[in-house]
Protein backbone atom coordinates (compact mmCIF):
# COMPACT_ATOMS: atom_id res chain seq x y z
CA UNK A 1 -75.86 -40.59 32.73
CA UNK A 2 -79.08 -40.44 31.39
CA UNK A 3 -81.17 -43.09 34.13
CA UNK A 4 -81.43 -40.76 36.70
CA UNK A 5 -82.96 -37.73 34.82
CA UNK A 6 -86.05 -40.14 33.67
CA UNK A 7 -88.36 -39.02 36.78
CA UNK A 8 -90.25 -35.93 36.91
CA UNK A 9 -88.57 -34.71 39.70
CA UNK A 10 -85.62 -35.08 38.12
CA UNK A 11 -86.75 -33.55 35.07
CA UNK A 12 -87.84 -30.46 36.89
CA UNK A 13 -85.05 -29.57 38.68
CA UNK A 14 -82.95 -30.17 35.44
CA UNK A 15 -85.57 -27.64 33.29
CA UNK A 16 -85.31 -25.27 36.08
CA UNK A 17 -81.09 -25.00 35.68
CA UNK A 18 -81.69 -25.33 31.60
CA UNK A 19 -84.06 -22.47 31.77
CA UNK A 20 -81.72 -19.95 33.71
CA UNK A 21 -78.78 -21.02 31.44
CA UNK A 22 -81.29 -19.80 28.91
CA UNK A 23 -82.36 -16.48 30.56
CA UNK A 24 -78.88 -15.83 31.01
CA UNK A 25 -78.11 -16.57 27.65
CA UNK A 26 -80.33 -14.64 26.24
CA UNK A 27 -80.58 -12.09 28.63
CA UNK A 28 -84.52 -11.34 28.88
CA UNK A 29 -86.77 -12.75 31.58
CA UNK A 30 -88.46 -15.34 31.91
CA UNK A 31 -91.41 -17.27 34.80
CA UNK A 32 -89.23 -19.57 36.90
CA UNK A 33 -92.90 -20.99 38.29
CA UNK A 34 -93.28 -24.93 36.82
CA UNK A 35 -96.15 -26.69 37.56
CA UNK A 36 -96.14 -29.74 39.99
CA UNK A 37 -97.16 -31.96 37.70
CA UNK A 38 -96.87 -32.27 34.06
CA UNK A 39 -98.58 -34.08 31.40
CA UNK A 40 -96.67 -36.91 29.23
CA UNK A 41 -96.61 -34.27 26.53
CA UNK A 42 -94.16 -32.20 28.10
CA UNK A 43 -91.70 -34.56 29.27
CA UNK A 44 -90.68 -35.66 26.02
CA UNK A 45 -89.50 -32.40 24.53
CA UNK A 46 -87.99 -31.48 27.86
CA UNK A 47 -86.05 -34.99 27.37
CA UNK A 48 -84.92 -34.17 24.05
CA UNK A 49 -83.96 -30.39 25.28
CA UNK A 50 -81.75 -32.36 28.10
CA UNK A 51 -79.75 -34.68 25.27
CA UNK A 52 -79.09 -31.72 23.11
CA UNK A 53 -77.81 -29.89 26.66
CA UNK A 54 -75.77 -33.04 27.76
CA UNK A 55 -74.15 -33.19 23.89
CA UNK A 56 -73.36 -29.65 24.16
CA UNK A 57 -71.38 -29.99 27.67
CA UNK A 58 -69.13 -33.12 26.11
CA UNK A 59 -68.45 -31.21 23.23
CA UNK A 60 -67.24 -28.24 25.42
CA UNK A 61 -65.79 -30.53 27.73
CA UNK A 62 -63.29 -31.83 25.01
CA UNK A 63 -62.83 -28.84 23.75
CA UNK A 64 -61.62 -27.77 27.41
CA UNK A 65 -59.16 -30.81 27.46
CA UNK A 66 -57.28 -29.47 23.98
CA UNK A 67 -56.99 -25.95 24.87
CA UNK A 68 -55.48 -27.50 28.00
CA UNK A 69 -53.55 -29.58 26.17
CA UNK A 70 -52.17 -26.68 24.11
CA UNK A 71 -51.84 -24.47 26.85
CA UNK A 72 -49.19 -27.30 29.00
CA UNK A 73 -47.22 -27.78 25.41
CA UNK A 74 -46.63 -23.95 24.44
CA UNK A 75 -45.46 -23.72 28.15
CA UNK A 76 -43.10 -26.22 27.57
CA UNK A 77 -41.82 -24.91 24.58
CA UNK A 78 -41.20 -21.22 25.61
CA UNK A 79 -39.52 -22.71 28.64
CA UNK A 80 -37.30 -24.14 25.49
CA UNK A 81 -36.93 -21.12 23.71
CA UNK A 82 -34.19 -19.58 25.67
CA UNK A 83 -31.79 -22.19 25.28
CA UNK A 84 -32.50 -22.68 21.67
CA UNK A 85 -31.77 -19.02 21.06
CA UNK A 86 -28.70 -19.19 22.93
CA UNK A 87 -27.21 -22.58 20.74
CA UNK A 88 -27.87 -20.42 17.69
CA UNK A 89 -26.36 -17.74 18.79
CA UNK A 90 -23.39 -19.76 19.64
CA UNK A 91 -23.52 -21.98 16.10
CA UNK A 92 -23.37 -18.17 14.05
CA UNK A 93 -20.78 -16.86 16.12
CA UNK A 94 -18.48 -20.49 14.93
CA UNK A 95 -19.49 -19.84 11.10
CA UNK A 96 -18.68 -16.18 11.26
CA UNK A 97 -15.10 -16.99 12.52
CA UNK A 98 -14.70 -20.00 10.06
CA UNK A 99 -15.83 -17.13 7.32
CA UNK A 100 -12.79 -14.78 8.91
CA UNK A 101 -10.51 -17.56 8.91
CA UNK A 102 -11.30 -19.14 5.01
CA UNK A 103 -11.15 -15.26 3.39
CA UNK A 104 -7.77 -14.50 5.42
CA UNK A 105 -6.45 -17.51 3.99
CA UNK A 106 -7.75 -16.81 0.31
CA UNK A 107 -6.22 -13.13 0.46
CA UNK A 108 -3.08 -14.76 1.96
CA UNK A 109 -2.81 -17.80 -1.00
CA UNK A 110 -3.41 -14.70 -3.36
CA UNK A 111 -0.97 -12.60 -2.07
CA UNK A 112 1.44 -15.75 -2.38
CA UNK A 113 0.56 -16.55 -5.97
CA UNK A 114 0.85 -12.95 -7.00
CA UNK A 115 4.47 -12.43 -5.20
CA UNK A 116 5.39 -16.24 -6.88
CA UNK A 117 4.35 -14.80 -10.38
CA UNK A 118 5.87 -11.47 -10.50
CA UNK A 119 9.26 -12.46 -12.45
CA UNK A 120 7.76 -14.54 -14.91
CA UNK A 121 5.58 -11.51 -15.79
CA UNK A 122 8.17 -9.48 -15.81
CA UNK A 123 9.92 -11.73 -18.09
CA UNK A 124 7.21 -12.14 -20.70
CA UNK A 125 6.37 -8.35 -20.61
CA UNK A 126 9.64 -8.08 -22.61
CA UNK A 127 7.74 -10.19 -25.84
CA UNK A 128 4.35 -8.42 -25.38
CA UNK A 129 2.87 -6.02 -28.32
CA UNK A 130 0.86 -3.49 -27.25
CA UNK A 131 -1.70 -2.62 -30.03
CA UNK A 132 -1.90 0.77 -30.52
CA UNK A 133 -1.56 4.06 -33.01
CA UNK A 134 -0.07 7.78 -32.27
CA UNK A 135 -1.07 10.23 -35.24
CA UNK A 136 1.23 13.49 -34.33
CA UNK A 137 1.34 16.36 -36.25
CA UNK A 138 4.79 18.47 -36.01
CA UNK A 139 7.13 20.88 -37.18
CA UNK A 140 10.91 20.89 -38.08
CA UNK A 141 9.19 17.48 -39.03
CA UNK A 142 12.18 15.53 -40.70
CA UNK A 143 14.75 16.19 -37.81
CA UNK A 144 11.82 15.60 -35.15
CA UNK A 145 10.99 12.86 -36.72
CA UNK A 146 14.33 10.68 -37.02
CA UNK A 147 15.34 11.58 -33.71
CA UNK A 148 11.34 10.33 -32.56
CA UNK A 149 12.45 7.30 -34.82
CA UNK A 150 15.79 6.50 -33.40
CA UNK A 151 15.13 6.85 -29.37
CA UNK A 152 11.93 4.54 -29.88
CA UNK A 153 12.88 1.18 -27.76
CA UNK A 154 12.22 -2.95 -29.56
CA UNK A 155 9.64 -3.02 -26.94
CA UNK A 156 7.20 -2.72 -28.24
CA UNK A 157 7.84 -3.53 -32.05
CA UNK A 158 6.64 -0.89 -33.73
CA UNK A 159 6.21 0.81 -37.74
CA UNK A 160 5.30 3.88 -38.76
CA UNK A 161 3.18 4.98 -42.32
CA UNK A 162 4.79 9.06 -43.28
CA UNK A 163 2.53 11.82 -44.62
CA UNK A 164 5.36 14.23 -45.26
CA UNK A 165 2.74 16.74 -47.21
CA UNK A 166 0.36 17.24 -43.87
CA UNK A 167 4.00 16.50 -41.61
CA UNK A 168 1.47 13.63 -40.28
CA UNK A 169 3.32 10.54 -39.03
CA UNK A 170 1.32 7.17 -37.59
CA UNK A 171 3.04 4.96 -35.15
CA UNK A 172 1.73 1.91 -35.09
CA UNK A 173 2.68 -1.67 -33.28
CA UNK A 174 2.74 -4.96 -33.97
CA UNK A 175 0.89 -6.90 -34.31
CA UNK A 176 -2.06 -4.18 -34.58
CA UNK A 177 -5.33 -5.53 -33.56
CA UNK A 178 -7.40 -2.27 -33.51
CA UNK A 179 -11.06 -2.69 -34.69
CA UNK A 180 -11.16 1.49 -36.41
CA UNK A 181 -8.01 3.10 -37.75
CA UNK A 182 -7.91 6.57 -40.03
CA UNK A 183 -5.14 6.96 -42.92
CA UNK A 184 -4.30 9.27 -44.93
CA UNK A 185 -4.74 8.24 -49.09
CA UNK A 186 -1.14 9.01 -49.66
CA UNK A 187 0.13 6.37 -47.13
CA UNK A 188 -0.82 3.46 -49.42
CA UNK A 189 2.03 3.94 -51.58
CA UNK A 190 4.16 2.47 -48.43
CA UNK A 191 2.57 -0.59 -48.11
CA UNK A 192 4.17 -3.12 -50.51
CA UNK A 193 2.26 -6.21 -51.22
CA UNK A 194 2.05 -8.94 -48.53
CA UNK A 195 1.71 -6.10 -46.24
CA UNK A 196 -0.56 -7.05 -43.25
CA UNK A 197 -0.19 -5.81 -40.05
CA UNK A 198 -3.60 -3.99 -39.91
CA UNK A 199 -5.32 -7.40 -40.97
CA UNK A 200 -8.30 -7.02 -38.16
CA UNK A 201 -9.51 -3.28 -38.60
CA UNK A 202 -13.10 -3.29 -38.92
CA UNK A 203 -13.59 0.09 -39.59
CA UNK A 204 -11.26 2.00 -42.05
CA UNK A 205 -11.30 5.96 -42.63
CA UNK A 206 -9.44 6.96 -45.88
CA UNK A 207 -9.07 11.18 -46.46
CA UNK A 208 -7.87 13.36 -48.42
CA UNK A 209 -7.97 11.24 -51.40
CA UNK A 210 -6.96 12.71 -54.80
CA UNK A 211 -7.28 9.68 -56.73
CA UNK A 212 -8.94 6.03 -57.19
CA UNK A 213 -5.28 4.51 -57.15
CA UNK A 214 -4.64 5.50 -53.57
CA UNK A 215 -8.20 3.97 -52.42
CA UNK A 216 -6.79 0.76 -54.12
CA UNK A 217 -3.25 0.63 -52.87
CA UNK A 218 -4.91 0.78 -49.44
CA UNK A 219 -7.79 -1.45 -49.58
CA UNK A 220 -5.90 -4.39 -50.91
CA UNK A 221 -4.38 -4.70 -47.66
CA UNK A 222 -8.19 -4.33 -45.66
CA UNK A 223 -10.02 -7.60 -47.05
CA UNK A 224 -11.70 -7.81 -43.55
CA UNK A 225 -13.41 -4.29 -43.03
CA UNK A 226 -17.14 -4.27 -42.48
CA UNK A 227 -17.24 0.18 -42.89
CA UNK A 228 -15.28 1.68 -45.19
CA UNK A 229 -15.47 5.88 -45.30
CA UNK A 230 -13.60 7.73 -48.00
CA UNK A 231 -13.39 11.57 -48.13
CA UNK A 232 -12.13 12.67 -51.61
CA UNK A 233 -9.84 16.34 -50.97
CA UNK A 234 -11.41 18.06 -53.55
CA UNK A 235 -15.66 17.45 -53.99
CA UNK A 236 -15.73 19.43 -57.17
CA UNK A 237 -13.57 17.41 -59.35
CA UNK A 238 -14.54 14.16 -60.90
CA UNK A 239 -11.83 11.33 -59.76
CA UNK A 240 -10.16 9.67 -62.50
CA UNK A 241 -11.23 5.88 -63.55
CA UNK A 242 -8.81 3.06 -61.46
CA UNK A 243 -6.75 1.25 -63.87
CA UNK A 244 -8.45 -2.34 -64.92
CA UNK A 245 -5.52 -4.02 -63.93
CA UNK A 246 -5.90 -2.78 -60.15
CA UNK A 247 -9.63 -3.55 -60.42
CA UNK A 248 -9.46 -7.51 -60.65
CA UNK A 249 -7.39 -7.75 -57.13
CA UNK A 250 -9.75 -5.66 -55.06
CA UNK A 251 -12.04 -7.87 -52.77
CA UNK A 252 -14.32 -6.64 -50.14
CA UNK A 253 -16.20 -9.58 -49.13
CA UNK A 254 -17.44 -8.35 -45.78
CA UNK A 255 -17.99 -4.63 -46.64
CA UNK A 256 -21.34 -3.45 -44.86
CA UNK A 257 -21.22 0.01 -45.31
CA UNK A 258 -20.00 2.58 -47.63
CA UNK A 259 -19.84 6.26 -46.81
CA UNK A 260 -18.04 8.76 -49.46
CA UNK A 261 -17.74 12.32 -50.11
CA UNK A 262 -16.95 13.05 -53.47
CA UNK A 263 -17.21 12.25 -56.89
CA UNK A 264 -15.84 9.34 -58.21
CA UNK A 265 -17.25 5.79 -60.13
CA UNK A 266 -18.48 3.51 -57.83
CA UNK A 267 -18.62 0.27 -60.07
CA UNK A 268 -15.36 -1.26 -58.91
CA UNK A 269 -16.08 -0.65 -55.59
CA UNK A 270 -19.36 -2.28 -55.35
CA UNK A 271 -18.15 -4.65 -57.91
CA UNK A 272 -16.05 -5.81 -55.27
CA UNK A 273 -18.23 -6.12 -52.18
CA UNK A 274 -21.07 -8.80 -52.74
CA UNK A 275 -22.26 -7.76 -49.10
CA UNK A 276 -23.03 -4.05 -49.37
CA UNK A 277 -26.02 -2.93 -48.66
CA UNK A 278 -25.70 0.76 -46.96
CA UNK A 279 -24.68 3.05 -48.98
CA UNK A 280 -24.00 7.14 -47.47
CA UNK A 281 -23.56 9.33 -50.52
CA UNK A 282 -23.73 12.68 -51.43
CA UNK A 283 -26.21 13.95 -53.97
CA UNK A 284 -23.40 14.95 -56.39
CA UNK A 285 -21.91 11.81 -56.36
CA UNK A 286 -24.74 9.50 -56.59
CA UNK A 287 -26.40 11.76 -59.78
CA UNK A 288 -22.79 10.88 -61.46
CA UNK A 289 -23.51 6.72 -60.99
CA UNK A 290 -27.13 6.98 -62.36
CA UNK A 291 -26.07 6.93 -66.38
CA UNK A 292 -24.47 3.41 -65.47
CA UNK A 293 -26.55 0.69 -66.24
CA UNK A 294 -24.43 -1.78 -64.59
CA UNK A 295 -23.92 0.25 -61.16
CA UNK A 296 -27.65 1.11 -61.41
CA UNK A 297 -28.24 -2.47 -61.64
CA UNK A 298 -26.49 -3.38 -58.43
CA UNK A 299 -28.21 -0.42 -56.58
CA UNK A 300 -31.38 -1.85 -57.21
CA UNK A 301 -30.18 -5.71 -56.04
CA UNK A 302 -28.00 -4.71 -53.16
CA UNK A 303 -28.81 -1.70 -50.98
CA UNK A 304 -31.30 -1.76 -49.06
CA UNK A 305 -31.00 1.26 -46.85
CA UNK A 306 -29.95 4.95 -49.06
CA UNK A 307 -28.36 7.95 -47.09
CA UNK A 308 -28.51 11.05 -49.77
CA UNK A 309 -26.66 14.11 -48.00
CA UNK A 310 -26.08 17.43 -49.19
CA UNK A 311 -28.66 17.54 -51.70
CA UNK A 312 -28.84 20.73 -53.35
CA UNK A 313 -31.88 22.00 -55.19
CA UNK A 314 -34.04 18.67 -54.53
CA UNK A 315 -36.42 18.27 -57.80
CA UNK A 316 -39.76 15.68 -57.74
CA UNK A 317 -37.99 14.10 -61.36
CA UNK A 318 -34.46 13.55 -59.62
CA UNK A 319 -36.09 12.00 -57.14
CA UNK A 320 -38.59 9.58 -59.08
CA UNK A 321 -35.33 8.69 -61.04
CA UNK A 322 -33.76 7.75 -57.63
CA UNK A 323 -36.85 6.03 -56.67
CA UNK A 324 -37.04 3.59 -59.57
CA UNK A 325 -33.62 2.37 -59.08
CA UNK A 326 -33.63 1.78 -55.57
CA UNK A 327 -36.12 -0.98 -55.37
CA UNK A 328 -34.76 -2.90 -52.57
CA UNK A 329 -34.86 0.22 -50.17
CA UNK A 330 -35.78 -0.61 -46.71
CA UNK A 331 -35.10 2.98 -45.12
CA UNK A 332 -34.39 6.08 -47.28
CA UNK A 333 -33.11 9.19 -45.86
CA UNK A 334 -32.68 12.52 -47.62
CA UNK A 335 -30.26 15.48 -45.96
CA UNK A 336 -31.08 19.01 -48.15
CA UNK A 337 -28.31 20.93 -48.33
CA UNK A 338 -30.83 24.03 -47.47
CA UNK A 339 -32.28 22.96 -43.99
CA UNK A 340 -34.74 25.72 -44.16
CA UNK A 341 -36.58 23.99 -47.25
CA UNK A 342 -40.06 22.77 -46.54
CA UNK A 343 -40.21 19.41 -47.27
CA UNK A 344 -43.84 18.58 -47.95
CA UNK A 345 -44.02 17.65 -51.51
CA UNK A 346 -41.15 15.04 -50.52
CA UNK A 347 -42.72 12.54 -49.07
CA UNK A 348 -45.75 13.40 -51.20
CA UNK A 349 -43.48 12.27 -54.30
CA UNK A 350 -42.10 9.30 -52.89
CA UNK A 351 -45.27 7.62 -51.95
CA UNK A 352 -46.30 8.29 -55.36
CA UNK A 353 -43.30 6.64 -56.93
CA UNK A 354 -43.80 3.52 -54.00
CA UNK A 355 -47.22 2.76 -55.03
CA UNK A 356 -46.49 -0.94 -53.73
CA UNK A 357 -47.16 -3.45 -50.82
CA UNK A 358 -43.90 -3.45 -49.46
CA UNK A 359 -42.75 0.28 -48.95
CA UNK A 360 -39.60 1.75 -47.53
CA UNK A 361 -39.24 3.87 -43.98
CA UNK A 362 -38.26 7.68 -44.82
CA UNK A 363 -36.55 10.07 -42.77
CA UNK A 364 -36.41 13.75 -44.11
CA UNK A 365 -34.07 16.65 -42.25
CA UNK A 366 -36.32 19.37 -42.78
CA UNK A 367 -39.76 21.28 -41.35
CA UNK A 368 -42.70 20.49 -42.94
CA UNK A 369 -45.52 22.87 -43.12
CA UNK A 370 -47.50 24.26 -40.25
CA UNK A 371 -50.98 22.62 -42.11
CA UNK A 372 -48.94 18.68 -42.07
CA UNK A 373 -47.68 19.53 -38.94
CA UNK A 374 -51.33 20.47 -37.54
CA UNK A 375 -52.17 16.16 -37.73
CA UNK A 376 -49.46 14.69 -39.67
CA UNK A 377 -51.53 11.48 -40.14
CA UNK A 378 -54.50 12.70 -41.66
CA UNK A 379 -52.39 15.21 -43.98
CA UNK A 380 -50.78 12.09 -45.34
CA UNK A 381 -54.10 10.37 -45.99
CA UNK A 382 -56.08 13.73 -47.54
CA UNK A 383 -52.92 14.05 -50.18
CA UNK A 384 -52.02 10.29 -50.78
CA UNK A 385 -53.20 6.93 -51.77
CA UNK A 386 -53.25 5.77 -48.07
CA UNK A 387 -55.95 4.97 -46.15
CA UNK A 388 -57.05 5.65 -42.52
CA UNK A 389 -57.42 1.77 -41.70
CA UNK A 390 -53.77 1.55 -43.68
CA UNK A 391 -51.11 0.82 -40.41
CA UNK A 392 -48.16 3.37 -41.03
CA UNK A 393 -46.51 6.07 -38.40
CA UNK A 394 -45.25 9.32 -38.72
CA UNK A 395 -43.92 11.97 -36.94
CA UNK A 396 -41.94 15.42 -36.78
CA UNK A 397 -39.14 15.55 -33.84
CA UNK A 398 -35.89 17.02 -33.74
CA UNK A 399 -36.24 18.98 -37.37
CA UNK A 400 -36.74 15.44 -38.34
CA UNK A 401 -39.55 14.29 -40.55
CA UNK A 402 -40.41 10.10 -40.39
CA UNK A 403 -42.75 8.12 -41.79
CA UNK A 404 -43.09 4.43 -41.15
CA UNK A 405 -44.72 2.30 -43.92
């Protein structure tokens, strides 16, 4: 295409079309007047000017043949659409009924298998144990209680433990697979060795205990209990000593936790749980272990975590003492009998006494001051050995004093 464009008239009429494209373009005017004759010099950019045109017009020409292209092929395929739409309107409306159909014939295969397994059910519901206790506390309790005894049905098996003193009786069945149970101390004396049908309580309540002997002849039967609580009837009194010859069977191998309230020798009972290592205790009671070298010896190798309630009069020696033995202690936490007590000098005295790398947590019911409670962090620093780069936390909340060491 480019031959016939080579002569200057040729040339001219060409520039003339270029140059309105150009005013057009560019929309400012320009002199439409070209000389008749040009020199040599002029052709050749004009030639140049009329390749870069004719590369310009096959470029847009091809890009005219694509758009056309993908004009004709979206027309074909919306002319598809509708029928496409219309097949997958028809394949959902199949699946949705083949969904009906496969549910109706679940419910219907359940329904069967229910109605088929109704009388063996009903036949083994006759050997079934339900675990269970009823604690009920009545009067005119001896006639009450045989007739109770007499109408109960085989089904399930069932025994009962008799606290004629508080008219208590506890129903229980068998087997009895309950993780908590409470008992009264006086019920031990009905359980005869090789008695086990409470074998998997976890977490055993013993109250109203008048002596160490009925905390024996009820833990011998409880090797498996991981809490163990024991509320002595009368706080004031020291319980006597259990007999040596009861202290040799007694095995607590998975005891966690020990909470009593009381006052009573503790020796046999941590003697006899390797695993301890929580121990809830009221002040009176704990005061009474500290003269024994060998309890005071497994304090200080076994618990790590002290609960001290009811603490009357709180001294800074009684609690120094306590803090020497304890030297395992991961968390202490200290329960004044007199919640209206400031409790500043208490953690004051402690931190003292734990003048070590590795301190315990505290947690103190009580208010401190209105001066600690102003910026409990920096109190702690102006009155103790720690530092303000030292990383500890403390805070007051719920009449609750903690510090995190």
């Amino acid at each position: 295409m480019e031959d016939p464009f080579l002569t200057k008239q040729h040339q001219h009429a060409l520039l003339n079309v270029v140059r309105q494209m150009l005013l057009q373009l560019n929309n400012r005017q320009m002199d439409t007047d070209l000389p008749r004759t040009t020199t040599a010099g002029i052709c050749n950019p004009a030639t140049a000017q009329l390749k870069g045109l004719y590369e310009m017009l096959n470029i847009l020409v091809g890009g005219i043949k694509i758009l056309t292209n993908d004009e004709q092929r979206l027309n074909n395929e919306s002319f598809q659409m509708p029928s496409t739409f219309s097949t997958l309107t028809e394949e959902l409306l199949i699946v949705k009924l083949s969904i009906e159909e496969s549910n109706a014939l679940l419910e219907g295969a359940k329904h069967n298998q229910d109605s088929s397994s109704l009388p063996e059910k009903a036949n083994n519901s006759q050997y079934v144990s339900y675990d269970g206790t009823l604690v009920w506390k009545i009067t005119n309790f001896r006639e009450k209680m045989n007739r109770l005894i007499k109408s109960w049905t085989t089904n399930p098996s069932m025994k009962y433990l008799l606290d004629e003193a508080e008219q208590r009786i506890l129903f229980y069945t068998i087997p009895c697979n309950l993780r908590s149970i409470n008992l009264t101390a006086v019920v031990g004396k009905q359980m005869p060795p090789g008695w086990q049908y409470m074998q998997q309580v976890k977490d055993l309540s013993i109250y109203n205990v008048t002596s160490l002997t009925e905390i024996f002849l009820i833990l011998q039967h409880f090797h498996r209990i991981r809490t163990l609580e024991i509320d002595v009837q009368n706080t004031s009194e020291i319980l006597s000593r259990m007999p040596d010859t009861e202290k040799s069977v007694l095995r607590l191998p998975y005891l966690k936790r020990l909470q009593v309230y009381g006052i009573f020798e503790l020796l046999t009972l941590i003697n006899a749980s390797p695993n301890l290592n929580h121990l809830c205790i009221d002040h009176d009671c704990l005061i009474h272990q500290l003269d024994n070298k060998s309890i005071c010896d497994l304090f200080e190798r076994q618990i790590i975590r002290l609960d001290i309630c009811e603490w009357a009069g709180i001294e800074p020696d009684s609690l120094q003492r306590i803090a020497k033995v304890f030297k395992s202690l991961n968390h202490l936490v200290l329960v004044p009998k007199d919640s209206a007590i400031l409790i500043d000098w208490i953690p004051l005295t402690l931190l003292k006494s734990w003048n070590s790398k590795e301190l315990p947590s505290l947690s103190v019911a009580g208010s401190p001051s209105n001066e600690a409670k102003t910026n409990l962090r920096q109190w702690l620093i102006d009155n103790t050995h720690l530092l303000t780069e030292d990383s500890f936390g403390v805070e007051y909340q719920d009449d609750w004093f903690n510090l995190w060491l």
